[in-house]
Structures are given as C-alpha cells and as structure tokens.
Protein backbone atom coordinates (compact mmCIF):
# COMPACT_ATOMS: atom_id res chain seq x y z
CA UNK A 1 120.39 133.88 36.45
CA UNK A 2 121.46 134.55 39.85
CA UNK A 3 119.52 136.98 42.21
CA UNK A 4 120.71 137.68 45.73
CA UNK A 5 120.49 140.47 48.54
CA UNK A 6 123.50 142.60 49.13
CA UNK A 7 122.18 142.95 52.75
CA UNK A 8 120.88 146.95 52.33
CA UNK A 9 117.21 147.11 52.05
CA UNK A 10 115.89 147.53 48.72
CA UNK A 11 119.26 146.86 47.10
CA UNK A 12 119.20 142.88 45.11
CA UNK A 13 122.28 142.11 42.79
CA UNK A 14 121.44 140.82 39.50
CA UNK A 15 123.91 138.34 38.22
CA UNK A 16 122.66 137.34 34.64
CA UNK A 17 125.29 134.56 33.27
CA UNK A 18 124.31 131.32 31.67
CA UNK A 19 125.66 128.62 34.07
CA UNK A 20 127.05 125.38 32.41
CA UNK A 21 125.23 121.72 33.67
CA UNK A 22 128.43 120.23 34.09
CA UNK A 23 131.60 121.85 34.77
CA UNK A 24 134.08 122.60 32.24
CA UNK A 25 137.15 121.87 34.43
CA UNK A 26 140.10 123.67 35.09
CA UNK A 27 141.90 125.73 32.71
CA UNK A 28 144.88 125.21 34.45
CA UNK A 29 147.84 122.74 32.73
CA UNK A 30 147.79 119.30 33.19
CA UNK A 31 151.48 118.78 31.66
CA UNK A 32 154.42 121.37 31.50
CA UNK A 33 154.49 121.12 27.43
CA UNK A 34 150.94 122.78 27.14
CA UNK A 35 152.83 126.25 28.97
CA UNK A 36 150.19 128.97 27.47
CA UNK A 37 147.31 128.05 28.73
CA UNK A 38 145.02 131.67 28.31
CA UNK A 39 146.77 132.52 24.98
CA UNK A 40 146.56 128.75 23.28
CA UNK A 41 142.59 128.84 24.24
CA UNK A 42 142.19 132.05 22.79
CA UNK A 43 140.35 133.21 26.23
CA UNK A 44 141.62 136.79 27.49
CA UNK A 45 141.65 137.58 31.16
CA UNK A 46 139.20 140.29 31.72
CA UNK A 47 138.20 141.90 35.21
CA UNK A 48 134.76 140.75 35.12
CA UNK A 49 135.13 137.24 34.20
CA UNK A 50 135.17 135.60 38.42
CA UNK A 51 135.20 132.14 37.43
CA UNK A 52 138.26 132.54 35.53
CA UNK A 53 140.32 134.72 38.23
CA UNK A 54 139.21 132.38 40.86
CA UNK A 55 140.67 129.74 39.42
CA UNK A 56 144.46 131.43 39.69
CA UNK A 57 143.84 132.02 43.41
CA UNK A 58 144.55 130.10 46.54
CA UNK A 59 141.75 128.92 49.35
CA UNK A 60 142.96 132.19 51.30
CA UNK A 61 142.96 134.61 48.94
CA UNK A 62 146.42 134.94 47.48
CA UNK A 63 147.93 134.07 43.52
CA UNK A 64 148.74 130.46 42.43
CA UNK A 65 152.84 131.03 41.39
CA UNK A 66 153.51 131.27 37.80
CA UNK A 67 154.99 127.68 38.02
CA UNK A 68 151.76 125.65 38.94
CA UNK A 69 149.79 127.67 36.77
CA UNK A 70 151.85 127.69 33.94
CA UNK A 71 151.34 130.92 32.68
CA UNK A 72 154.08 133.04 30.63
CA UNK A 73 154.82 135.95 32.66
CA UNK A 74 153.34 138.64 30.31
CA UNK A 75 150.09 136.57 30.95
CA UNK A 76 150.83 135.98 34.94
CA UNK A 77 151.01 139.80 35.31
CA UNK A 78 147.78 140.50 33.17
CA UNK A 79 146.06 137.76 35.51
CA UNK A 80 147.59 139.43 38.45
CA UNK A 81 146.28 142.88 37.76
CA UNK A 82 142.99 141.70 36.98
CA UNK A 83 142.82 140.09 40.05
CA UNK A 84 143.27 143.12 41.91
CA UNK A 85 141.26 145.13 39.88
CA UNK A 86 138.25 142.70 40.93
CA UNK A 87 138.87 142.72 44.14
CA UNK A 88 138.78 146.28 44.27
CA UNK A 89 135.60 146.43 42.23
CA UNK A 90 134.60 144.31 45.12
CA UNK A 91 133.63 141.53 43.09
CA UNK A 92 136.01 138.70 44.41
CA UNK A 93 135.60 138.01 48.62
CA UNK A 94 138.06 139.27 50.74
CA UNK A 95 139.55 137.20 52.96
CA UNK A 96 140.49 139.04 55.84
CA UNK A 97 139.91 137.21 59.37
CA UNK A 98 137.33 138.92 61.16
CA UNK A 99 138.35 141.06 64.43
CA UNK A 100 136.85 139.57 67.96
CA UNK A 101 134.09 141.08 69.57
CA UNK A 102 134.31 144.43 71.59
CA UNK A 103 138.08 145.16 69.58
CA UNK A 104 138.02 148.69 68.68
CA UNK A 105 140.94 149.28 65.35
CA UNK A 106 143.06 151.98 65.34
CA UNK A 107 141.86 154.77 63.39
CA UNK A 108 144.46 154.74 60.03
CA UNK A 109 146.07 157.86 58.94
CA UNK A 110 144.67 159.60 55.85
CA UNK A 111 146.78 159.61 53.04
CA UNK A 112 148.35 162.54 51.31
CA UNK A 113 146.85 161.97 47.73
CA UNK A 114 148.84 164.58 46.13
CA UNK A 115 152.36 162.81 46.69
CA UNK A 116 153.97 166.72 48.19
CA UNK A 117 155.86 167.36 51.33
CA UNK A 118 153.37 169.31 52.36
CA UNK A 119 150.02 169.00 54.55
CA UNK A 120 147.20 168.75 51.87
CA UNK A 121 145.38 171.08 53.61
CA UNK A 122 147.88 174.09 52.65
CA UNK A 123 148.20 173.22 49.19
CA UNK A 124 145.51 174.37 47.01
CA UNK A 125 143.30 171.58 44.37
CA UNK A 126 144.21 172.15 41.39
CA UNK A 127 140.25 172.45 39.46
CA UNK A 128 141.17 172.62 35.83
CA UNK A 129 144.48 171.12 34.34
CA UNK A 130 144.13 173.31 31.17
CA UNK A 131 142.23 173.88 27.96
CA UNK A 132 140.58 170.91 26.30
CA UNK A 133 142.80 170.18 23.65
CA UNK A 134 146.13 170.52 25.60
CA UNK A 135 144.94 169.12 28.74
CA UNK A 136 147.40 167.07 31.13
CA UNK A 137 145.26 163.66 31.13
CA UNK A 138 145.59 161.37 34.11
CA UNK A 139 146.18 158.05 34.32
CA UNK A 140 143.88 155.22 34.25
CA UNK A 141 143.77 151.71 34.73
CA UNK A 142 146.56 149.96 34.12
CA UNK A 143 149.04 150.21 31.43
CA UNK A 144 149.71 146.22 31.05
CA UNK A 145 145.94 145.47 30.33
CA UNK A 146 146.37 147.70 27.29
CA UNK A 147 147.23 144.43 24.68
CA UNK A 148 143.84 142.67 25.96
CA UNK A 149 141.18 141.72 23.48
CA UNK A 150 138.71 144.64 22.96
CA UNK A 151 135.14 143.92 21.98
CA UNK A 152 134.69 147.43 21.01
CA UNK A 153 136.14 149.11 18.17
CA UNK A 154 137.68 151.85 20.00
CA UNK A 155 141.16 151.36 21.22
CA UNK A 156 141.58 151.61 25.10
CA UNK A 157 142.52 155.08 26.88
CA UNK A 158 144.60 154.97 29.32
CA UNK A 159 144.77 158.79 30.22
CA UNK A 160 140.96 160.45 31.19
C-alpha cells in the first residue's frame, strides 16, 4: 500500500495494490514469432492498470510503435485509447516542459462545445433530450474498448 500527498491540505491518495518483490519483467516481445503479446497472456488493457500502460510508452511521454511492441493493431488501438483515457483521468504524468519564470501564456480560446456556426451564447441548452424511454443517449467512452474483458455481468453502455 502506497500513501502519498496530492499537495492540497487534507487531501492523501490511497493507492492500495499488492506490489511484487521482484519484478515480473516486461510484457513486451522478446522475438517477432510471439506477435500477441496482451491476447496470448490472457491480460486485457484496462485504464486503471499504470504499470501496464507505462510499459507501451516512451521516456517523454509518447506510444512505443506497433512494431517494437508487437502488438496486432486491434490491440495497439485498445492500448492507445487507454492510454489517453489515463492520462486524462490524470493518472499517468504529463510530460509537458515547464514554462520559465515570470512567462505569462496566452489566454486559449473557449471552445464551442455544441459543434454550430453559431456563438454558444445565442443558442439555447438544450435541458431534456426527451422522455425516458425514447431518449437521444449520448455517447460515452469509447466505442473500441467495447470487446474488453468485463468483470461485471452487465454488458458495457456506451450511450448515457
């Protein structure tokens, strides 16, 4: 078990995962021949799972190529989009270069969420997107995680 502080007072993160003595190694390939390396261990690539991601990432942040991993690409991409998914979650480092001292960024644009050509200030939210049983469902998450190994007996949903 791993406690640390997230640098806000009163706020600790809590990591609770059993830590091998040695390490395992790499899951990567060490010949060509042995090309599914995820699928032949029976291991799926899951958002959570760190150690794993890390090891398909370079020193500076970005994806190993398919290539030296020696993924298939169905698996590449599910790698891939759980890679971003972490980082988003914030639970793999970022590794942007920090700014000097005194630099002020510009201030970015906001974003028109709503994909119109107009200002989103003119266009009015829409609250409810109809009754319960014929509602328009949104998408969530992404669509090529949907074949993953679920530990639940539900099936995923991919529209909220």
């Amino acid at each position: 078990m791993w406690q640390g502080d997230m640098g806000l007072p009163g706020i600790q993160l809590l990591i609770d995962k059993p830590i091998p003595a040695q390490p395992l190694g790499m899951l990567l390939p060490a010949s060509p021949e042995n090309a599914v390396v995820l699928s032949a261990g029976g291991v799926s690539s899951q958002v959570k799972d760190v150690l794993l991601l890390s090891q398909f990432l370079r020193p500076h942040g970005g994806m190993l190529p398919r290539r030296v991993t020696g993924l298939c690409t169905e698996e590449h991409r599910k790698v891939e989009e759980c890679v971003k998914m972490a980082h988003r979650a914030g639970l793999l480092p970022t590794h942007r270069p920090r700014l000097p001292e005194g630099f002020v960024p510009k201030s970015k644009p906001k974003l028109n969420r709503y994909l119109t050509r107009w200002s989103t200030r003119s266009v009015k939210p829409i609250y409810k997107k109809g009754h319960r049983w014929d509602k328009v469902r949104m998408a969530v998450g992404s669509p090529l995680l949907k074949d993953n190994i679920s530990y639940t007996g539900q099936p995923w949903k991919l529209y909220h």
